[in-house]
Protein backbone atom coordinates (compact mmCIF):
# COMPACT_ATOMS: atom_id res chain seq x y z
CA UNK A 1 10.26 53.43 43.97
CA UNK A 2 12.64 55.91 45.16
CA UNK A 3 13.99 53.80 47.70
CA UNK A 4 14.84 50.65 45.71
CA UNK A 5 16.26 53.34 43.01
CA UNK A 6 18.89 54.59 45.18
CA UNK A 7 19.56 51.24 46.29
CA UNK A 8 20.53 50.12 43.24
CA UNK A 9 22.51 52.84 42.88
CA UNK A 10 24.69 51.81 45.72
CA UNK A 11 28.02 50.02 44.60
CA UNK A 12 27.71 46.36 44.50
CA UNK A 13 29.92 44.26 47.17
CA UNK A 14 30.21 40.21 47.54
CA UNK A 15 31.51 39.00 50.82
CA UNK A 16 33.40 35.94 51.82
CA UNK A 17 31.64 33.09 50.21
CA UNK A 18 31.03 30.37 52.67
CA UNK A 19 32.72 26.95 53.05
CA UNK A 20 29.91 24.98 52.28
CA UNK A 21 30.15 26.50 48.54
CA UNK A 22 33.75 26.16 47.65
CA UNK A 23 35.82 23.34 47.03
CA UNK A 24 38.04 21.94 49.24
CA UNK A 25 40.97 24.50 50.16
CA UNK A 26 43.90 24.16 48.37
CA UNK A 27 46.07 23.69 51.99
CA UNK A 28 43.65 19.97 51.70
CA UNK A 29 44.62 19.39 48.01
CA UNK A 30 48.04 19.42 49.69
CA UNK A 31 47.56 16.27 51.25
CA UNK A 32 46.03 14.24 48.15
CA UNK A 33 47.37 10.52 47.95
CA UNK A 34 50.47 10.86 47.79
CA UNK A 35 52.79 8.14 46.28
CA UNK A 36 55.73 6.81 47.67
CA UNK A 37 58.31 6.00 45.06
CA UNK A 38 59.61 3.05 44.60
CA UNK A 39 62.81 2.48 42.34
CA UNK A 40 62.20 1.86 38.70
CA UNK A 41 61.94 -1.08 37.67
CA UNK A 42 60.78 -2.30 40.93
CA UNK A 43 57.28 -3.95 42.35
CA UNK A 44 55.79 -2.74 45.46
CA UNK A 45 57.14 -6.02 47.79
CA UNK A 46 55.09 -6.52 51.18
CA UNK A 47 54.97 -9.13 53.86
CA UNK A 48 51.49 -11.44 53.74
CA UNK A 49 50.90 -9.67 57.46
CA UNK A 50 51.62 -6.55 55.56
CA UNK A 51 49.47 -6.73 52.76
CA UNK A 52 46.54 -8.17 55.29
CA UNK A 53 46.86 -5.26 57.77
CA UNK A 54 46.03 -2.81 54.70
CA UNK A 55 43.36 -4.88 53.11
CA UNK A 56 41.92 -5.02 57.02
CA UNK A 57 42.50 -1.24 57.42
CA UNK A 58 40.21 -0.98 53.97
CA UNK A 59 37.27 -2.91 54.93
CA UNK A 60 37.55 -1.20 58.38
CA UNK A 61 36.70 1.95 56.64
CA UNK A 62 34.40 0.85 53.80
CA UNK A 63 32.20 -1.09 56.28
CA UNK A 64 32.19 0.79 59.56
CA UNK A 65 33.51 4.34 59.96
CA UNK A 66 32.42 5.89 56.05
CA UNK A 67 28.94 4.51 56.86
CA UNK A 68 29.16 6.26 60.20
CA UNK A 69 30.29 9.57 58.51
CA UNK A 70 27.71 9.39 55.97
CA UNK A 71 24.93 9.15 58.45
CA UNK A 72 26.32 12.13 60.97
CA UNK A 73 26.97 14.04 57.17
CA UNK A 74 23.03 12.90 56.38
CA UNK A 75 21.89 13.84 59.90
CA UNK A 76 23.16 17.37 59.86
CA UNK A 77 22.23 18.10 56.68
CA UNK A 78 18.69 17.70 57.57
CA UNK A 79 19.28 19.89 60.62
CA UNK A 80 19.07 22.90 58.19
CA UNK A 81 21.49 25.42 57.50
CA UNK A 82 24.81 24.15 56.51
CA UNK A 83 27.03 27.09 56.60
CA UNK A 84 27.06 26.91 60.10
CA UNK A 85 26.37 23.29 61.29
CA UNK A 86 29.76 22.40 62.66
CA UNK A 87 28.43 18.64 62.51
CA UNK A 88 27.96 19.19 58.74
CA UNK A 89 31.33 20.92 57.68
CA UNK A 90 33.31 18.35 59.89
CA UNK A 91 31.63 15.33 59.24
CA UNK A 92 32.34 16.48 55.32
CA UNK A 93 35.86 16.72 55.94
CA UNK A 94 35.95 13.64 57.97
CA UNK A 95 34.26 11.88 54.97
CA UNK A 96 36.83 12.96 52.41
CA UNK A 97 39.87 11.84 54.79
CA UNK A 98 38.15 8.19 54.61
CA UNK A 99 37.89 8.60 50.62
CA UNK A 100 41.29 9.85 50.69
CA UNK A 101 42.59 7.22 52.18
CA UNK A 102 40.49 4.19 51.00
CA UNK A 103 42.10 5.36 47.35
CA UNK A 104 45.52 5.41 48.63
CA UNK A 105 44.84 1.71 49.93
CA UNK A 106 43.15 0.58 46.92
CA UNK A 107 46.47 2.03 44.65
CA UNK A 108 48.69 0.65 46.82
CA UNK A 109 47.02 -2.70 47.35
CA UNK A 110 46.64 -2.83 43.32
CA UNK A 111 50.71 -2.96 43.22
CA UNK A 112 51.51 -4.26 46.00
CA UNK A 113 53.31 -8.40 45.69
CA UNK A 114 53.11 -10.23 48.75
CA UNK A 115 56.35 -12.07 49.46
CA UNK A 116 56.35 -14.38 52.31
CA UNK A 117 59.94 -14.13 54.27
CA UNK A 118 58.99 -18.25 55.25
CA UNK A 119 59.57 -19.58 52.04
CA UNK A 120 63.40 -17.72 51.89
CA UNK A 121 65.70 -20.37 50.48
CA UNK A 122 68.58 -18.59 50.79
CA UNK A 123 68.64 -17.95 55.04
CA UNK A 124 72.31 -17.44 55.06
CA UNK A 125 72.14 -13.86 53.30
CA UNK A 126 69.88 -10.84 53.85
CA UNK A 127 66.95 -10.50 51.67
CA UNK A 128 63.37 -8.95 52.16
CA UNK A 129 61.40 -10.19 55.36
CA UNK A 130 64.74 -10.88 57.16
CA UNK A 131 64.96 -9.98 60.95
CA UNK A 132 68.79 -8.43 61.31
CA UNK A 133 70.48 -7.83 64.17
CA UNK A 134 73.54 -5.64 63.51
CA UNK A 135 76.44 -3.78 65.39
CA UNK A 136 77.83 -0.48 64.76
CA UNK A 137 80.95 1.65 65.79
CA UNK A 138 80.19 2.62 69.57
CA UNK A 139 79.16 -1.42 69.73
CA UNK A 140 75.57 -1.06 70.02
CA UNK A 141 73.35 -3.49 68.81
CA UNK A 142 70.30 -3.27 66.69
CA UNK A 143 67.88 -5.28 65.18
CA UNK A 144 65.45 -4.10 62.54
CA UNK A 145 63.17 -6.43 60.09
CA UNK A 146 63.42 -5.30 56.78
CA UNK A 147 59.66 -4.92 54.93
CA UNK A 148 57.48 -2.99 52.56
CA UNK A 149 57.33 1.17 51.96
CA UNK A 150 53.65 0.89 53.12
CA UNK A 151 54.22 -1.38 55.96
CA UNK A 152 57.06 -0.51 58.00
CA UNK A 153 56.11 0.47 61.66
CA UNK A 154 59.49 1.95 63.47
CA UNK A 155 58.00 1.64 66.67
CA UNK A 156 58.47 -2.28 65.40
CA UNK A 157 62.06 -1.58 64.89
CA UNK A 158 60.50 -2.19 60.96
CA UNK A 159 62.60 -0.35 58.22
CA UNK A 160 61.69 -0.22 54.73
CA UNK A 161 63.45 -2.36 52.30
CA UNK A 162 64.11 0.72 50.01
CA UNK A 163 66.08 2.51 53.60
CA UNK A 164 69.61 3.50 53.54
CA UNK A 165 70.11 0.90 56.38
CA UNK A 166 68.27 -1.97 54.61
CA UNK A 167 69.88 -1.45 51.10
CA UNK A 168 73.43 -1.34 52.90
CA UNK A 169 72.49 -5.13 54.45
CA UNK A 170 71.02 -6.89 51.54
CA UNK A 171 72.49 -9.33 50.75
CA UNK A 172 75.20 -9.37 53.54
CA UNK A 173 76.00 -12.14 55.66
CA UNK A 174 76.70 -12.58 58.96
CA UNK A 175 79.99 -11.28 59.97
CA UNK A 176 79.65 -8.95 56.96
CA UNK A 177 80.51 -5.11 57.70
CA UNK A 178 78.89 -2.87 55.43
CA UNK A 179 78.48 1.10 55.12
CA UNK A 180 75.49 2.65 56.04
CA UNK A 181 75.09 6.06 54.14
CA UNK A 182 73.51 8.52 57.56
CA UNK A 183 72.86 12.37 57.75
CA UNK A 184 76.54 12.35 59.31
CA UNK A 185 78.07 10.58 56.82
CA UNK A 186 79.20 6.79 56.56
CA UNK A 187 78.88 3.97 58.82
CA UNK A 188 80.34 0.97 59.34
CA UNK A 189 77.94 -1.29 60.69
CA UNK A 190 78.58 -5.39 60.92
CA UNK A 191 75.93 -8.21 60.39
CA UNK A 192 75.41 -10.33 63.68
CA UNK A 193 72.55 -12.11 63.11
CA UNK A 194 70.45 -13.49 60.46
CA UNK A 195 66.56 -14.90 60.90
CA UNK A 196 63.66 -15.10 59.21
């Protein structure tokens, strides 16, 4: 008795609790779905090809990789002790990234209008969907195609329609100079090209 008396004498200490107990770390709360804004007032416009490659990015991960996760997450659970099983804590994480992002999709697909750049009337003027090719100062030409927040792929040359270079050409013409509002100030820039 001695012996578990002057244990309990001793003072009390509680070490690091492990990952597998806590909540997710606030550095991953961080990253929760966040929002672009729109303007007020405004709907969240997309492209048909747009609005397809998120609902296609969605069933990609309802369908294959979350039912992948789940079974490595089910697997290494069964392996036993969880505060160690690297196969456990990752494929955890790996699961709430696919959550994370199938509820950004969902939000955005809930809002989102699909407005098909074909069925433009007016093909004279820029409007959503258009294709632009545009000159600037030093005379070099661009072209960018102006879509949605969530769809807009720069390595497409794709620029949102809510960009500083997309709300200086809407509704511009061809031959129409308009200023561009850039990190270094105005630019000029001049409509060559309208297509849609």
């Amino acid at each position: 008795m001695a012996g578990i008396a002057s244990a309990c004498n001793r003072p009390f200490t509680i070490g690091a609790m492990s990952k597998a107990f806590t909540k997710e770390s606030e550095a991953e709360a961080d990253f929760e779905d966040k929002i672009f804004a729109l303007p007020a007032g405004t709907k969240n416009y997309m492209t048909p090809e747009g609005l397809q490659r998120l609902q296609d990015e969605f069933v990609q991960l309802q369908k294959s990789e979350r039912p992948k996760a789940v079974e490595t997450v089910s697997w290494a659970a069964s392996n036993g002790d969880r505060s160690e099983n690297g196969d456990y804590i990752y494929g955890k994480r790996r699961l709430r990234e696919i959550d994370r992002r199938m509820r950004f999709l969902r939000k955005r697909m809930e809002i989102a209008e699909a407005v098909d750049p074909a069925r433009q009337k007016s093909r004279e003027r820029v409007y959503f969907g258009a294709t632009v090719v545009y000159r600037n100062a030093r005379d070099v030409e661009k072209t960018v195609r102006i879509v949605g927040i969530d769809e807009a792929r720069s390595e497409r040359n794709e620029v949102s329609w809510i960009s500083p270079v997309a709300k200086a050409l809407l509704k511009s013409g061809e031959g129409d100079v308009v200023e561009v509002r850039t990190p270094k100030g105005l630019e000029r820039i001049e409509v060559v090209k309208i297509r849609y």
